[in-house]
Protein backbone atom coordinates (compact mmCIF):
# COMPACT_ATOMS: atom_id res chain seq x y z
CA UNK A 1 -11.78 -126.82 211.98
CA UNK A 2 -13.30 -129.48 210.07
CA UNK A 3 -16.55 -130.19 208.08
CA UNK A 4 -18.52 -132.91 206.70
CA UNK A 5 -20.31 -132.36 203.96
CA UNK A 6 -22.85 -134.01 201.54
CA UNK A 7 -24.77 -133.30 198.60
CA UNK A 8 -23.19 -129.37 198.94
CA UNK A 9 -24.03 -129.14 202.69
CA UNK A 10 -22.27 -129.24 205.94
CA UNK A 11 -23.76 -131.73 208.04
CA UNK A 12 -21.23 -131.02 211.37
CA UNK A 13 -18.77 -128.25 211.86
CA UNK A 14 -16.47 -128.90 214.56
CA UNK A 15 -14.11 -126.02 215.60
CA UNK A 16 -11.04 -127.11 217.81
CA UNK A 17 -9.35 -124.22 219.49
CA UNK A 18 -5.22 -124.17 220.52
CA UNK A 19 -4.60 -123.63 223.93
CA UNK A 20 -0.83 -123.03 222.37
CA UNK A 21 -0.27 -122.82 218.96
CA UNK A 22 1.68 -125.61 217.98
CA UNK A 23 1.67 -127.77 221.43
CA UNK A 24 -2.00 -127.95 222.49
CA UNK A 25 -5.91 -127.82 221.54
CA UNK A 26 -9.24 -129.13 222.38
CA UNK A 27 -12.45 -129.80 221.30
CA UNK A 28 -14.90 -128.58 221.43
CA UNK A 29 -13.92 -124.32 221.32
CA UNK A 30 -14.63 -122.17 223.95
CA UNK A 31 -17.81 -120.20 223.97
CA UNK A 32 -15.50 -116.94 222.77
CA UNK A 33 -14.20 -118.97 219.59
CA UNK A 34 -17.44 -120.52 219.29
CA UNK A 35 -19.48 -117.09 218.52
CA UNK A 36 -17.48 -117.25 215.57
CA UNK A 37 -19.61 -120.37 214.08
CA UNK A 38 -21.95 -118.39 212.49
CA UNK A 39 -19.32 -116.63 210.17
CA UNK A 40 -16.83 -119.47 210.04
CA UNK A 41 -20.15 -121.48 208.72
CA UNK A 42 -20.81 -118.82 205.91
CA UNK A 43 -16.83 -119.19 205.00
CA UNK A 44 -17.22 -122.59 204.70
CA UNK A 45 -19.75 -122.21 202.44
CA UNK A 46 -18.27 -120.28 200.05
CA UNK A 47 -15.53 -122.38 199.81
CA UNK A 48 -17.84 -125.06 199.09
CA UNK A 49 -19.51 -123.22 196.21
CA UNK A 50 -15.85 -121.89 194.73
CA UNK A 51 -14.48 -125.57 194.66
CA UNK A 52 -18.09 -127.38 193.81
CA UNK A 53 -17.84 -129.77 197.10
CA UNK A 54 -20.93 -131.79 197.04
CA UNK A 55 -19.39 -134.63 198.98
CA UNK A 56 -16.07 -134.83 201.60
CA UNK A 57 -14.63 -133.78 204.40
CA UNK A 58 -12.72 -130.91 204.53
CA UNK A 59 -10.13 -129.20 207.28
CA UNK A 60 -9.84 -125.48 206.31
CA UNK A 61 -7.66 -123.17 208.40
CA UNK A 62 -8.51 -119.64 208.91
CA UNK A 63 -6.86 -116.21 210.47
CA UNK A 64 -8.41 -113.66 212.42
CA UNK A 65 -7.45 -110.26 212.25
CA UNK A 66 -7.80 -107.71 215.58
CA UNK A 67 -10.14 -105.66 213.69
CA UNK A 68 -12.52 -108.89 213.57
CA UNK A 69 -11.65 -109.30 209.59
CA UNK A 70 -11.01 -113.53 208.67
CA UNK A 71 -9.01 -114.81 206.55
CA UNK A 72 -8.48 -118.07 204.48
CA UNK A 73 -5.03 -119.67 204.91
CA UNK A 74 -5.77 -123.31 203.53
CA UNK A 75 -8.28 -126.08 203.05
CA UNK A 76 -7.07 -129.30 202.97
CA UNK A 77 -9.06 -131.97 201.51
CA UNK A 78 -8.07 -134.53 203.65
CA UNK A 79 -8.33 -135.52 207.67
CA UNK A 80 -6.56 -132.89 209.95
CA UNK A 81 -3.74 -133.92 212.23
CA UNK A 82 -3.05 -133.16 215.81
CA UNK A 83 -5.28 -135.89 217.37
CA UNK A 84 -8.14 -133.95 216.36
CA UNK A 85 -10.24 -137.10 215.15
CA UNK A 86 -9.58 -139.09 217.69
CA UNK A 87 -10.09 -135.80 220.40
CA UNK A 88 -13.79 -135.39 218.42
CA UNK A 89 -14.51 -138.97 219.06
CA UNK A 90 -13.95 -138.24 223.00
CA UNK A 91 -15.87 -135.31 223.08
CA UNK A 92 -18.72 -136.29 220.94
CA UNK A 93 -18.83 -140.22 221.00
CA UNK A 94 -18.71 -140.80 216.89
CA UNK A 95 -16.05 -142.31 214.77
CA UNK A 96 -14.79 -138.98 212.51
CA UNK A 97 -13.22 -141.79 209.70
CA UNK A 98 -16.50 -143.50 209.75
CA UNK A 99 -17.81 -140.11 209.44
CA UNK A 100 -15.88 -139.09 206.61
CA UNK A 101 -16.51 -142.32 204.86
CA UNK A 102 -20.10 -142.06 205.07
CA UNK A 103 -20.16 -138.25 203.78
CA UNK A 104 -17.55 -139.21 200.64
CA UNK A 105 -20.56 -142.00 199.18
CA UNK A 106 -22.94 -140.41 197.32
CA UNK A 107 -25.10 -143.10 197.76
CA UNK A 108 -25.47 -142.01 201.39
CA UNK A 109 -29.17 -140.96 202.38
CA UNK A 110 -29.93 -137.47 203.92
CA UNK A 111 -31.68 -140.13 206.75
CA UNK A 112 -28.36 -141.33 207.05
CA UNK A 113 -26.20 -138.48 207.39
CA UNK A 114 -28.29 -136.73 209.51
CA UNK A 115 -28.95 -139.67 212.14
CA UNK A 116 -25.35 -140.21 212.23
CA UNK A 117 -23.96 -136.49 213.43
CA UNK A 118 -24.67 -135.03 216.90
CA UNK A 119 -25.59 -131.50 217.67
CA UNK A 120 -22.16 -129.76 217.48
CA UNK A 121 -21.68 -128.12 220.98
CA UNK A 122 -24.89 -129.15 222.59
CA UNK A 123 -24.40 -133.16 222.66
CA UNK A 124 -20.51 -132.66 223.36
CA UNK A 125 -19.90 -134.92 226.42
CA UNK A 126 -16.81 -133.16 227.76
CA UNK A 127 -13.99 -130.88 226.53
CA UNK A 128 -11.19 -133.47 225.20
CA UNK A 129 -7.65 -132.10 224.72
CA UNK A 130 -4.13 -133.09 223.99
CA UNK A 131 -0.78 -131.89 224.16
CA UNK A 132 2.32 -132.53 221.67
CA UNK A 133 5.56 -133.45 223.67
CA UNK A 134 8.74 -132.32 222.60
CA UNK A 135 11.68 -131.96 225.29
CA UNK A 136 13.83 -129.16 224.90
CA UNK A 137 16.56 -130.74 226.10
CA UNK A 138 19.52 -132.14 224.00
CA UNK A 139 19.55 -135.69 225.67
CA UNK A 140 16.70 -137.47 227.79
CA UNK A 141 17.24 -141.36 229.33
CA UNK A 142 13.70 -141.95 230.43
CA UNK A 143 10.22 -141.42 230.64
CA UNK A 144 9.27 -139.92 234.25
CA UNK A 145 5.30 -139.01 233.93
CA UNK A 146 4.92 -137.10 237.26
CA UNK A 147 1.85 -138.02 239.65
CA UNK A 148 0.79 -134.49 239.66
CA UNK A 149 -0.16 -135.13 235.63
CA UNK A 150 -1.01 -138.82 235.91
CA UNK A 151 -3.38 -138.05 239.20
CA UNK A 152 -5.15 -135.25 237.71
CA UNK A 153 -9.08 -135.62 237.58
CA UNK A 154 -8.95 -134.83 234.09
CA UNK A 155 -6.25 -136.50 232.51
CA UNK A 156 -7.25 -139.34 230.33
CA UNK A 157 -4.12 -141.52 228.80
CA UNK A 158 -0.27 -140.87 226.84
CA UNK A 159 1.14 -142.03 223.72
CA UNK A 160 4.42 -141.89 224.95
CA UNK A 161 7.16 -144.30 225.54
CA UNK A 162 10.61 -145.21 226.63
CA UNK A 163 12.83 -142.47 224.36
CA UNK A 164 15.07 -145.31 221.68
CA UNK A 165 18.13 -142.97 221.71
CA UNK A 166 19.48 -140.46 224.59
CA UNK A 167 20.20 -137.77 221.82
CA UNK A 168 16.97 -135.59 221.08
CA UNK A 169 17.26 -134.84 217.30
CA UNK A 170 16.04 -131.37 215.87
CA UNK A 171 12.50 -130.64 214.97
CA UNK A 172 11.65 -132.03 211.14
CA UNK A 173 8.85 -129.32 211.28
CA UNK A 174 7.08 -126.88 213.04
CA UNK A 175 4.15 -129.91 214.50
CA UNK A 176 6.62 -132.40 215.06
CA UNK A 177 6.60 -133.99 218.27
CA UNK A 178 8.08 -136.94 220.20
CA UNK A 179 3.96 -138.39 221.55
CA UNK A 180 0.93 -137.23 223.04
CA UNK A 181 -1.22 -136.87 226.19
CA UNK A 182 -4.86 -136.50 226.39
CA UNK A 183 -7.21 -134.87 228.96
CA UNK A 184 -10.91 -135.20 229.20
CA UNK A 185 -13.15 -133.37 231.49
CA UNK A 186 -16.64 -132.53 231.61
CA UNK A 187 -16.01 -127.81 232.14
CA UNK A 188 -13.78 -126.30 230.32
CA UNK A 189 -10.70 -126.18 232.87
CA UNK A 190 -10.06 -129.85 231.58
CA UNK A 191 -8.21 -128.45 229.20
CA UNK A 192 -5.87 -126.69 231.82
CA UNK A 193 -4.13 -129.58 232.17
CA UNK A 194 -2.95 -128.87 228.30
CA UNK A 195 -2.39 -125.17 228.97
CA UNK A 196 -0.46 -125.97 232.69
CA UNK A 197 1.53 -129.02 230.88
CA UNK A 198 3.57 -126.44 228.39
CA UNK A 199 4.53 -124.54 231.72
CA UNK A 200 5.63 -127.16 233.95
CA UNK A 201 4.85 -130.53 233.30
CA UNK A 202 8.02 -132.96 232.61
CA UNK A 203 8.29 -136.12 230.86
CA UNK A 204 12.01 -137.01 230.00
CA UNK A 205 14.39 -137.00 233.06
CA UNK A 206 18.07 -136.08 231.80
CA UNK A 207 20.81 -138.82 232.43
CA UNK A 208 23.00 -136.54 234.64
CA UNK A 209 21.46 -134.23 237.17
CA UNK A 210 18.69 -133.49 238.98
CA UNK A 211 17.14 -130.87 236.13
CA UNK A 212 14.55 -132.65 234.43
CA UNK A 213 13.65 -131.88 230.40
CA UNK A 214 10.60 -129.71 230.37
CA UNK A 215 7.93 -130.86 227.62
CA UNK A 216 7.47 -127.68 225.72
C-alpha cells in the first residue's frame, strides 16, 4: 500500500492487492481487501504518529493473520516497486511522483493537496494490473507474445523485449524479473489476465523443440 501524507495526514491511501505473491497485482484491491481500509487507515496512522511524518510518502507493508490480527512488516520511506506508480496512474489518471513531490513541500496548501487526489476507489477508472515475467526455463531464443494475450480485451501493453543472451541466469532476488505486461479493464476480471498469465501464458520460445518457456 502506499500513502501520501501532509502536514500529519493521509491525503490518499491506495491499497494494491497480489493476484500472486511475487508475479502479479493490481490496483485498485478488491472489495474483500478493501474492507480492510478502515483498519489499514488507523495503522497508518500510528505509524505516522510513532515516526512524526508530517510530510512524505510512505509504502508500508503489512501481514494478516487468519484470526483477522495485522501485522507491521516494513515501511519504506520511499516509492514502492512493482509498477505500482505507474499501475495507480492507469487506474486513477494522476502522476504518483508528481504526487509525492507535491506532499514532500511543506509549502504545499491544504487547497492544493486536496484538489490534486481523487476519491480512492470511487473515481478509479478501471482495475490496472501487471505481471512480472520470468521464464523458468534454462535457455529462451525469442520473444513469442501469443495472440490469445495480445488480443485480450483487457490487455493494455509489455515491457518486454528480444532476450540479449539464450542462457536465463538465476534469480538476483525474490522480485526479480526479466519485464512486464499490463492489463487494464474497467470490472475486476481485468485482472484475470494477470492471474491466467502465471498459469499458461508464454513469452520465450526455447531454441530446440516445440515446448515453449512458461512465464511464471
Amino acid at each position: 500500500m502506499e500513502a501520501w501524507i501532509h502536514d500529519g495526514e493521509i491525503k490518499f491511501l491506495n491499497i494494491s492487492e497480489y493476484v500472486t505473491l511475487g508475479y502479479s497485482v493490481f490496483v485498485p484491491a478488491t472489495k474483500e481487501l478493501e474492507s480492510w481500509r478502515e483498519a489499514i487507515t488507523k495503522q497508518i496512522e500510528k505509524l505516522i504518529k510513532t515516526f512524526d511524518i508530517k510530510f512524505g510518502q510512505i509504502h508500508p507493508e503489512y501481514f494478516v493473520t487468519s484470526d483477522g490480527e495485522m501485522y507491521f512488516g516494513e515501511i519504506a520511506y520511499r516509492p514502492p516497486g512493482f509498477k505500482a506508480f505507474e499501475l495507480i496512474e492507469r487506474a486513477y489518471g494522476f502522476n504518483a511522483y508528481q504526487a509525492s513531490i507535491l506532499v514532500f513541500d511543506p509549502k504545499s496548501t491544504k487547497e492544493e493537496v486536496e484538489a490534486f487526489f481523487p476519491r480512492a476507489v470511487e473515481d478509479a477508472k478501471g482495475y490496472a494490473g501487471c505481471f512480472g515475467v520470468y521464464p523458468r526455463r534454462r535457455v529462451v531464443s525469442k520473444l513469442d507474445m501469443p495472440k490469445e494475450t495480445t488480443e485480450h480485451p483487457y490487455f493494455d501493453h509489455h515491457e518486454l523485449i528480444e532476450p540479449a543472451q539464450e542462457t536465463v541466469p538465476d534469480r538476483s532476488a525474490f522480485g526479480t524479473h526479466w519485464d512486464w505486461c499490463f492489463s487494464l479493464g474497467m470490472i475486476r476480471s481485468s485482472c484475470a489476465i494477470c492471474s491466467k498469465s502465471r498459469r499458461s501464458w508464454t513469452f520465450m520460445s526455447r531454441k530446440r523443440g516445440a515446448a515453449r518457456a512458461t512465464s511464471a
